[in-house]
N, C-alpha and C. Protein backbone atom coordinates (compact mmCIF):
# COMPACT_ATOMS: atom_id res chain seq x y z
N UNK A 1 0.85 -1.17 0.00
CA UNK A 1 0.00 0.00 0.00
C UNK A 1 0.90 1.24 0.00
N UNK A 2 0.78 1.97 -0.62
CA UNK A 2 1.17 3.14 -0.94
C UNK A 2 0.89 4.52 -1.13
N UNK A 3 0.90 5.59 -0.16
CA UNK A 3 0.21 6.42 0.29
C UNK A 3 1.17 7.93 -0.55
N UNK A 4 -0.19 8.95 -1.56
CA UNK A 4 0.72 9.96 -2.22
C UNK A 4 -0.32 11.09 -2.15
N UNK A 5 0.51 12.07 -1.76
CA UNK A 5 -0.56 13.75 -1.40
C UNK A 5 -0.25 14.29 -2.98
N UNK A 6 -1.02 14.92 -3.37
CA UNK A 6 -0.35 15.85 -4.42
C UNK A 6 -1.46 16.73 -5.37
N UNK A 7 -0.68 18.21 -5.41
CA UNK A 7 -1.47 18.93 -6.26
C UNK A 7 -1.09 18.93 -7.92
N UNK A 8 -1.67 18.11 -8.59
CA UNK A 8 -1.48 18.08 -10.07
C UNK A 8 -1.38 19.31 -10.84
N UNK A 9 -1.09 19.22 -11.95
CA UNK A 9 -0.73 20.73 -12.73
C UNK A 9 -1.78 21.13 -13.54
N UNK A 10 -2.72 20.07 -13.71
CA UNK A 10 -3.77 20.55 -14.24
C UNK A 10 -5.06 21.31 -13.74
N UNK A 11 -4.72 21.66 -12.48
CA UNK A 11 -5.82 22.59 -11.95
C UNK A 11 -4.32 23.56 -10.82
N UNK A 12 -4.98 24.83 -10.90
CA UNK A 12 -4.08 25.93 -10.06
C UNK A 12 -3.99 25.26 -8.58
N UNK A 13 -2.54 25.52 -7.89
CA UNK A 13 -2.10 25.16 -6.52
C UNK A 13 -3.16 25.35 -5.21
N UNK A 14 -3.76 24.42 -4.83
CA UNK A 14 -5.23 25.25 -3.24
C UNK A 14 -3.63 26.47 -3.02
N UNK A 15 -4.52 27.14 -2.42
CA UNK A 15 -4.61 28.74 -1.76
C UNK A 15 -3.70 27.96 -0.72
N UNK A 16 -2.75 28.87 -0.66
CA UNK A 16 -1.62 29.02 0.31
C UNK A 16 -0.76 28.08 0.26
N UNK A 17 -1.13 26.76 -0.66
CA UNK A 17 -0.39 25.11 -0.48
C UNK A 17 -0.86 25.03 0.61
N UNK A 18 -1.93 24.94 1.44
CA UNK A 18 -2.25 24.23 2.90
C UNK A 18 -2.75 22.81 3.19
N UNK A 19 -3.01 22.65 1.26
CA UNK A 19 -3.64 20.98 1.60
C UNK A 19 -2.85 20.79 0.22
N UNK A 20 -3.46 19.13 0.07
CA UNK A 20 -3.07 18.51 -1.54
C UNK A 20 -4.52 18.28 -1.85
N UNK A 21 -4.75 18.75 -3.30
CA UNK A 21 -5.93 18.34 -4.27
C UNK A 21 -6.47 17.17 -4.25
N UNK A 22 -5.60 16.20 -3.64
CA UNK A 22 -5.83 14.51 -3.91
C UNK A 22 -4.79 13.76 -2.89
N UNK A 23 -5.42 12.90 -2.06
CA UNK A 23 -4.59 11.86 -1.46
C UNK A 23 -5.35 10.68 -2.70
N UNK A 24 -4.29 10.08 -2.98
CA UNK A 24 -4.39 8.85 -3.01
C UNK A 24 -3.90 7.62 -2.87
N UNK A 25 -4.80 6.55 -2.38
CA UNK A 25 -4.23 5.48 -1.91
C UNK A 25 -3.78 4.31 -2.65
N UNK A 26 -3.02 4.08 -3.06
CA UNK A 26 -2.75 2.63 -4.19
C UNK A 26 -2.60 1.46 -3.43
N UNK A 27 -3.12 0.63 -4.33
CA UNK A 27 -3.99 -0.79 -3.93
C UNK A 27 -3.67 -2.07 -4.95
N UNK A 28 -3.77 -3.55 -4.39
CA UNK A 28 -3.71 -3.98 -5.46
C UNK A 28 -4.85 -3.56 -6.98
N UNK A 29 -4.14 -3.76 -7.41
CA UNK A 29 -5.33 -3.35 -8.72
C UNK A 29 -5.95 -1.99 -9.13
N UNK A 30 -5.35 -1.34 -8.27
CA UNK A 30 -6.06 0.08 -8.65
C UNK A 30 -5.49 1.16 -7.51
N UNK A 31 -5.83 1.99 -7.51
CA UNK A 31 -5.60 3.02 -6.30
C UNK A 31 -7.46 3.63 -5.94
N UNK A 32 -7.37 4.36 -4.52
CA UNK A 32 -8.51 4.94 -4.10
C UNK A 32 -8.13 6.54 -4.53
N UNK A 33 -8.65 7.54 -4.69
CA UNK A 33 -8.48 8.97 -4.60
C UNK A 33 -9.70 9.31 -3.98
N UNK A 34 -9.19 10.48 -3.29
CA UNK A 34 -10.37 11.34 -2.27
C UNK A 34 -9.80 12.73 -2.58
N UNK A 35 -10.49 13.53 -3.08
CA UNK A 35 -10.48 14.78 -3.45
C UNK A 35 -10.52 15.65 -2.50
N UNK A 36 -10.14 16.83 -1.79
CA UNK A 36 -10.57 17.61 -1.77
C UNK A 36 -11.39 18.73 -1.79
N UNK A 37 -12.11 19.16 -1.10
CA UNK A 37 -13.50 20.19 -1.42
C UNK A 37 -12.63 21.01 -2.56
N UNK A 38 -13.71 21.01 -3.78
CA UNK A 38 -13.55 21.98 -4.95
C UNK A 38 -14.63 22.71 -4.74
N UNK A 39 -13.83 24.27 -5.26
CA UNK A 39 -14.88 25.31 -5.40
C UNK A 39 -14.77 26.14 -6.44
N UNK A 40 -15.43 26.69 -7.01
CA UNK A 40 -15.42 27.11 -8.16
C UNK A 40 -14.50 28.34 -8.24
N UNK A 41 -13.10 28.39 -8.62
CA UNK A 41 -12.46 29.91 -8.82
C UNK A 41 -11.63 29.21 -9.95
N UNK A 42 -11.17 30.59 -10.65
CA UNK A 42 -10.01 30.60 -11.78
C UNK A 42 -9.06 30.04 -11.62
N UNK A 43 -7.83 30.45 -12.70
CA UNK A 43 -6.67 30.13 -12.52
C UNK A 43 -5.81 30.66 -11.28
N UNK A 44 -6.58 32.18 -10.71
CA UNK A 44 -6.02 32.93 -10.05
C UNK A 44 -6.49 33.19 -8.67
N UNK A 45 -7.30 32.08 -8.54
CA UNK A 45 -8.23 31.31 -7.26
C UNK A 45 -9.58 32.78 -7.06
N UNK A 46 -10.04 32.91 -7.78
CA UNK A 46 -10.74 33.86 -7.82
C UNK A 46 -12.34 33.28 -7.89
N UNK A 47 -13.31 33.92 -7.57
CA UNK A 47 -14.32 32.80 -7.33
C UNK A 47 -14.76 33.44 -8.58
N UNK A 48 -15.46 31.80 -9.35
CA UNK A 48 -16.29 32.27 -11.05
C UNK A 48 -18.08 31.98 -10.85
N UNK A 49 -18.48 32.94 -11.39
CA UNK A 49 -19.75 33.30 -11.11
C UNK A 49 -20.48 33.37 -10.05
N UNK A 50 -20.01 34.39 -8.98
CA UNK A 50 -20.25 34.28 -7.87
C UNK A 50 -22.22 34.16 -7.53
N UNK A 51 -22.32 33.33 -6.65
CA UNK A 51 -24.36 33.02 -6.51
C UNK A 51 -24.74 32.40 -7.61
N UNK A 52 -24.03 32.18 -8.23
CA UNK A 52 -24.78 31.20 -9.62
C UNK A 52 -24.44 29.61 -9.31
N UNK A 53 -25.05 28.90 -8.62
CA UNK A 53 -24.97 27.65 -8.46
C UNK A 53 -24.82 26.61 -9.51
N UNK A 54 -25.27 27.29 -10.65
CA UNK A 54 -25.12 26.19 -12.32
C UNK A 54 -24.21 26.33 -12.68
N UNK A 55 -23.70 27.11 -12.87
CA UNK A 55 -22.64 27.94 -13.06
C UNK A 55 -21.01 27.57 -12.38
N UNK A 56 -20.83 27.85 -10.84
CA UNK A 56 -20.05 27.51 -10.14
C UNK A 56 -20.31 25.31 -10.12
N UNK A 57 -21.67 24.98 -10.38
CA UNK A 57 -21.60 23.30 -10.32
C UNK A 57 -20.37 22.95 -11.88
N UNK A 58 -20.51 23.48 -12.81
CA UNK A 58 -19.75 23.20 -13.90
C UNK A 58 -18.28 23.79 -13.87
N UNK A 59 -18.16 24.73 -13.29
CA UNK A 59 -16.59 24.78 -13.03
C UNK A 59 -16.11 23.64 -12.42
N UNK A 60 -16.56 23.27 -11.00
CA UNK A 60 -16.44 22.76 -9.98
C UNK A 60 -16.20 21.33 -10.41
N UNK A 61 -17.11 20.86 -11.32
CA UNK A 61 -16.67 19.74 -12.37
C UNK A 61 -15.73 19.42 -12.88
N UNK A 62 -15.25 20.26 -13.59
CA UNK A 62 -14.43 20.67 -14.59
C UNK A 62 -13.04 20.69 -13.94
N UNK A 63 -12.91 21.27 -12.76
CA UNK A 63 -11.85 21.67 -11.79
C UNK A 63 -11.61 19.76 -11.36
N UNK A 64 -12.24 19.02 -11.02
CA UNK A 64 -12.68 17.54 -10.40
C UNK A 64 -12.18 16.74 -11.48
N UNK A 65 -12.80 16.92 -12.58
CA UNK A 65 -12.01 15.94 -13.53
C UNK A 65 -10.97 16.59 -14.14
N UNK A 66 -10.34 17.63 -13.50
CA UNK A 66 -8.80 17.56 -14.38
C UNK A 66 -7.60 16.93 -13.49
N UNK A 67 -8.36 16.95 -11.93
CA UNK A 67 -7.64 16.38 -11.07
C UNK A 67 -7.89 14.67 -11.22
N UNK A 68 -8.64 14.54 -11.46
CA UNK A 68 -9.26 13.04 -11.75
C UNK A 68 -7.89 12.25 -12.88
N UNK A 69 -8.16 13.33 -14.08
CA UNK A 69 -7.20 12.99 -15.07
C UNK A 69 -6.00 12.88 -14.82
N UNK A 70 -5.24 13.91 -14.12
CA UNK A 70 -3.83 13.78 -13.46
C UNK A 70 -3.60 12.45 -12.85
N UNK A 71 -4.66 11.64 -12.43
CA UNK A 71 -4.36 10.37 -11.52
C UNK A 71 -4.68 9.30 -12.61
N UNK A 72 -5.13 9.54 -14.06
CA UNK A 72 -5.80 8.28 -14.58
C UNK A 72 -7.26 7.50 -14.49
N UNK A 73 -8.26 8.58 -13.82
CA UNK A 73 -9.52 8.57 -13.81
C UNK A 73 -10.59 9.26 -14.95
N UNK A 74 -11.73 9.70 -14.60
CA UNK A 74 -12.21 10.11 -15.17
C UNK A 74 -13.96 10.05 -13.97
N UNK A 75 -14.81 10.93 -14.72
CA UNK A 75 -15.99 11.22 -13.84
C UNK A 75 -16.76 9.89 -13.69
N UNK A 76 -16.25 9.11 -14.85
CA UNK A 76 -17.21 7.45 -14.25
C UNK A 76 -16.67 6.94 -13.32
N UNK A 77 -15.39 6.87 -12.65
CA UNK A 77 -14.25 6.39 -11.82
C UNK A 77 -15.13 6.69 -10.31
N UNK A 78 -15.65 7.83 -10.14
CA UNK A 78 -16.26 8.57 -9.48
C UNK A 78 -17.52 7.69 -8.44
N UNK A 79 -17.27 7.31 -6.99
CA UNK A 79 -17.75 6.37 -6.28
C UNK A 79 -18.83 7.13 -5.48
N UNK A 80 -18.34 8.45 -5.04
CA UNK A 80 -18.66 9.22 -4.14
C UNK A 80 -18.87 10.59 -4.00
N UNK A 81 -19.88 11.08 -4.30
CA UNK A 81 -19.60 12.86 -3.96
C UNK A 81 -20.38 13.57 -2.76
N UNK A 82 -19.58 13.80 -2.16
CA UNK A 82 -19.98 15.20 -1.04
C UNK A 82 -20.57 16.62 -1.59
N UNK A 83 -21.45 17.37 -1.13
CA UNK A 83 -21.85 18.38 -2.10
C UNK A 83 -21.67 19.21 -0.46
N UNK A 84 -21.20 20.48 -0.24
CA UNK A 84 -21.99 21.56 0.31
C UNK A 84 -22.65 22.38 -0.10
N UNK A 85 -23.63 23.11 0.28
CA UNK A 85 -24.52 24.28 -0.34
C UNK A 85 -24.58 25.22 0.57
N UNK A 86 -24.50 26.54 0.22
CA UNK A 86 -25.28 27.43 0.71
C UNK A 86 -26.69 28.05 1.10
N UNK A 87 -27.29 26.95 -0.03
CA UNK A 87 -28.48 27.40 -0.27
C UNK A 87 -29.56 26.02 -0.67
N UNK A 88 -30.43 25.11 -0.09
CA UNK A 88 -30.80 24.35 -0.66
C UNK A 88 -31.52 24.54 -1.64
N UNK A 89 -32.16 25.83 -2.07
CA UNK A 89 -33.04 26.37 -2.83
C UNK A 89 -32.43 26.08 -4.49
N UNK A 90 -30.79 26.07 -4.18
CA UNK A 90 -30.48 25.66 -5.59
C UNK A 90 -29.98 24.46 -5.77
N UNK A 91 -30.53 23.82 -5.04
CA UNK A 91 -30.29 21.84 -5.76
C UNK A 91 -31.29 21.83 -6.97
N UNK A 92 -32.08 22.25 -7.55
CA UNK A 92 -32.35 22.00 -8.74
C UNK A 92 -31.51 22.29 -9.83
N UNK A 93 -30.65 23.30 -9.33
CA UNK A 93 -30.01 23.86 -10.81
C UNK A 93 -28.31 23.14 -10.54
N UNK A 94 -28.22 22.82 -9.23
CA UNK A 94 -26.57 21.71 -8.80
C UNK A 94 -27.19 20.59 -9.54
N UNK A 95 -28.20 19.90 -9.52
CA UNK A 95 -29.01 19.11 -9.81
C UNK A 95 -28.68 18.46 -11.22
N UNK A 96 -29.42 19.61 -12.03
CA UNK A 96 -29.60 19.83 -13.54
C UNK A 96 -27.87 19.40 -13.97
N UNK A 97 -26.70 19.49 -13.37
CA UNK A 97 -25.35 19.48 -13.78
C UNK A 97 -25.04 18.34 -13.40
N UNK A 98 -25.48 17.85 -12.43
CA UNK A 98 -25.17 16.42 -11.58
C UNK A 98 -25.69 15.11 -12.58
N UNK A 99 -26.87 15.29 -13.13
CA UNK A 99 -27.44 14.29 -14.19
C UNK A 99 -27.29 14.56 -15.48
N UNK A 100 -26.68 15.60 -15.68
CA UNK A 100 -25.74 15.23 -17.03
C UNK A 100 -24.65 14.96 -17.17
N UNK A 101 -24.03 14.75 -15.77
CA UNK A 101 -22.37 14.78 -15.78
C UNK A 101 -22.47 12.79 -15.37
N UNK A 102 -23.62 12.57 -14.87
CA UNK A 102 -23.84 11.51 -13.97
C UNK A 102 -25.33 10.99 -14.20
N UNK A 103 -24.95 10.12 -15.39
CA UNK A 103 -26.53 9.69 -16.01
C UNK A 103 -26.87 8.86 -15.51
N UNK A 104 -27.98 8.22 -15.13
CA UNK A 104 -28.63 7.18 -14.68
C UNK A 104 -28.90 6.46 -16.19
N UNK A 105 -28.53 5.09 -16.30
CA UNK A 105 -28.69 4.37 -17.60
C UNK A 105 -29.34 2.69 -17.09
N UNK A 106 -29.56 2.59 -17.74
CA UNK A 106 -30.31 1.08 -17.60
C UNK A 106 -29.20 -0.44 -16.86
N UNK A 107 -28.23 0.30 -17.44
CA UNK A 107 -27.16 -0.43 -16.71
C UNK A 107 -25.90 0.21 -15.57
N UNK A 108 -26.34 1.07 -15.19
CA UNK A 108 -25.06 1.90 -14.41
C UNK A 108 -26.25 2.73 -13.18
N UNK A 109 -25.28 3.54 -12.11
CA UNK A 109 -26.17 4.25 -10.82
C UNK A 109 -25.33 5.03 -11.03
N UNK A 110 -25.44 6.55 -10.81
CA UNK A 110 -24.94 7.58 -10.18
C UNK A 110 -24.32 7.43 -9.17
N UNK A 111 -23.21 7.95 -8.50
CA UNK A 111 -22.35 7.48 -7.78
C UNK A 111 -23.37 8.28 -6.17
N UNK A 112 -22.82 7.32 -5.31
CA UNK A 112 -23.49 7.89 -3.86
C UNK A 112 -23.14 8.71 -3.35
N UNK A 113 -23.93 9.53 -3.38
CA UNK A 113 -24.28 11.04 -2.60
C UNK A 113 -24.62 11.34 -1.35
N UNK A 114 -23.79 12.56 -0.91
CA UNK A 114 -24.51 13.60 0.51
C UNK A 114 -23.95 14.57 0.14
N UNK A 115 -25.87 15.48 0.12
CA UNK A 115 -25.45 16.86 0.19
C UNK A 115 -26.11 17.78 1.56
N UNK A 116 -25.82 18.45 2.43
CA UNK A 116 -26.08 18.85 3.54
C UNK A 116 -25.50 20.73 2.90
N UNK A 117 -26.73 21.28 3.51
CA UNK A 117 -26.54 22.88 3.86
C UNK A 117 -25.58 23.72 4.75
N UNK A 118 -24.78 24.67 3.99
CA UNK A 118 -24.00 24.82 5.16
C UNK A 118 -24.45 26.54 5.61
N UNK A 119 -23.81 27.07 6.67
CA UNK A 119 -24.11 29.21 6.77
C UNK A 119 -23.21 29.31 5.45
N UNK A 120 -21.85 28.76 4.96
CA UNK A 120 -21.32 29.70 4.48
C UNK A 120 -19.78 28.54 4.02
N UNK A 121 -19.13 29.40 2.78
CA UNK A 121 -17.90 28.36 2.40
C UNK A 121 -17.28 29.36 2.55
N UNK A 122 -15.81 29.20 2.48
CA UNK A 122 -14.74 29.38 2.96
C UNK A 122 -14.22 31.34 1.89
N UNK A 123 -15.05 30.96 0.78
CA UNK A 123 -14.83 32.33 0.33
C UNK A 123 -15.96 32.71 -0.22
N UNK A 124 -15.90 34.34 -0.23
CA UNK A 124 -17.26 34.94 -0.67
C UNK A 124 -17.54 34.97 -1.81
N UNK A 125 -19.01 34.57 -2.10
CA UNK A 125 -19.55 34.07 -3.53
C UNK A 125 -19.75 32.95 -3.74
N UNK A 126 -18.80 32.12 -3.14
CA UNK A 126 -19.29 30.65 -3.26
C UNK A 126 -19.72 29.78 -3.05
N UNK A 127 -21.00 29.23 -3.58
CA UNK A 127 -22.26 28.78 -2.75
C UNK A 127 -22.43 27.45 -2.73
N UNK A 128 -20.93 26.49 -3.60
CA UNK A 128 -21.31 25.26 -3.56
C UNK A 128 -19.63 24.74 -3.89
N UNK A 129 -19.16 23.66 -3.09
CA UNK A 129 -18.16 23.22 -2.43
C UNK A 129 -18.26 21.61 -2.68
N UNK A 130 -17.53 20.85 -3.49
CA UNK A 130 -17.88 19.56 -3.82
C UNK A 130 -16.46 18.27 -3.27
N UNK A 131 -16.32 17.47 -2.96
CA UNK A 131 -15.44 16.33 -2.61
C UNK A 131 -16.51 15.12 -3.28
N UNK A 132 -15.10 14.41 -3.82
CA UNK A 132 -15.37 13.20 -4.21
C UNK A 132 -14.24 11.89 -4.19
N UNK A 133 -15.27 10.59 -3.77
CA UNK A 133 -14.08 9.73 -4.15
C UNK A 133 -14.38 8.77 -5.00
N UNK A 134 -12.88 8.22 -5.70
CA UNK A 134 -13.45 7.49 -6.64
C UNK A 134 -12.04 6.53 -6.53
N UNK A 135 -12.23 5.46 -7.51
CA UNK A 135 -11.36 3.76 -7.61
C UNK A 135 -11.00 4.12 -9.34
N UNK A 136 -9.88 3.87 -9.20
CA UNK A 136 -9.53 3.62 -10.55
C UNK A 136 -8.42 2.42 -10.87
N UNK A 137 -8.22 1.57 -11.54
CA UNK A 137 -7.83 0.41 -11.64
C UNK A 137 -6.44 1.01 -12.36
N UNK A 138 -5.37 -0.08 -11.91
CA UNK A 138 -4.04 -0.14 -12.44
C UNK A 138 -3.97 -0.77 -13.85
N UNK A 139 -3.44 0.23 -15.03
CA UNK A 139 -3.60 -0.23 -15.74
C UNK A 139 -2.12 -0.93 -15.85
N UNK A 140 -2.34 -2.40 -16.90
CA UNK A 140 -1.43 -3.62 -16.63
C UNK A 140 -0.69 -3.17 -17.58
């Protein structure tokens, strides 16, 4: 077992270097990754579309699978997501991004979810804060 912190190059450094983007754990056959709360800001950690929950859900994505990619995943890899909100009023429109990113098909489930309300995230404007974990297999 083999234990690795690290912020990949495909998404900007967390704010201050105080954490890593991704622990992950390697395993026979695959490794585990556990993400980090993503939140929607730029290259220049700046928050993008501040109160727009559709908006900040597709960055926030976007930000998730480039870290995903750095490890050899991808959003199907994806076991687990944590959601915070500011606001439950906009789970329809986190919602609307969640089932197109994460289809329900005749043969597959959306990966298992908790989303819980919070007062407030860590910077202003941003109303939705996501962690996920996911398995991705060693390729032979």
């Amino acid at each position: 077992m083999k234990q690795t912190l690290d912020n990949p190059q495909t998404v900007a450094a967390p704010f201050g270097d105080r954490f890593a983007h991704v622990a992950r754990l390697d395993l026979d056959g695959g490794a585990l990754l556990m993400l980090a709360g993503q939140v929607a800001v730029d290259d220049h950690g700046e928050v993008v579309a501040p109160g727009d929950a559709a908006a900040q859900a597709e960055r926030v994505f976007e930000l998730i699978a480039g870290i995903l990619a750095a490890h050899g995943a991808t959003l199907a890899d994806v076991l687990h997501i944590r959601t915070f909100m500011t606001d439950m009023g906009d789970l329809p429109a986190y919602g609307a991004v969640r089932r197109r990113l994460f289809p329900a098909h005749p043969t597959s489930t959306p990966p298992a979810s908790t989303t819980v309300e919070v007062n407030r995230l860590f910077l202003p404007g941003a109303v939705i804060e996501v962690e996920v974990m996911a398995a991705v297999p060693t390729i032979a």
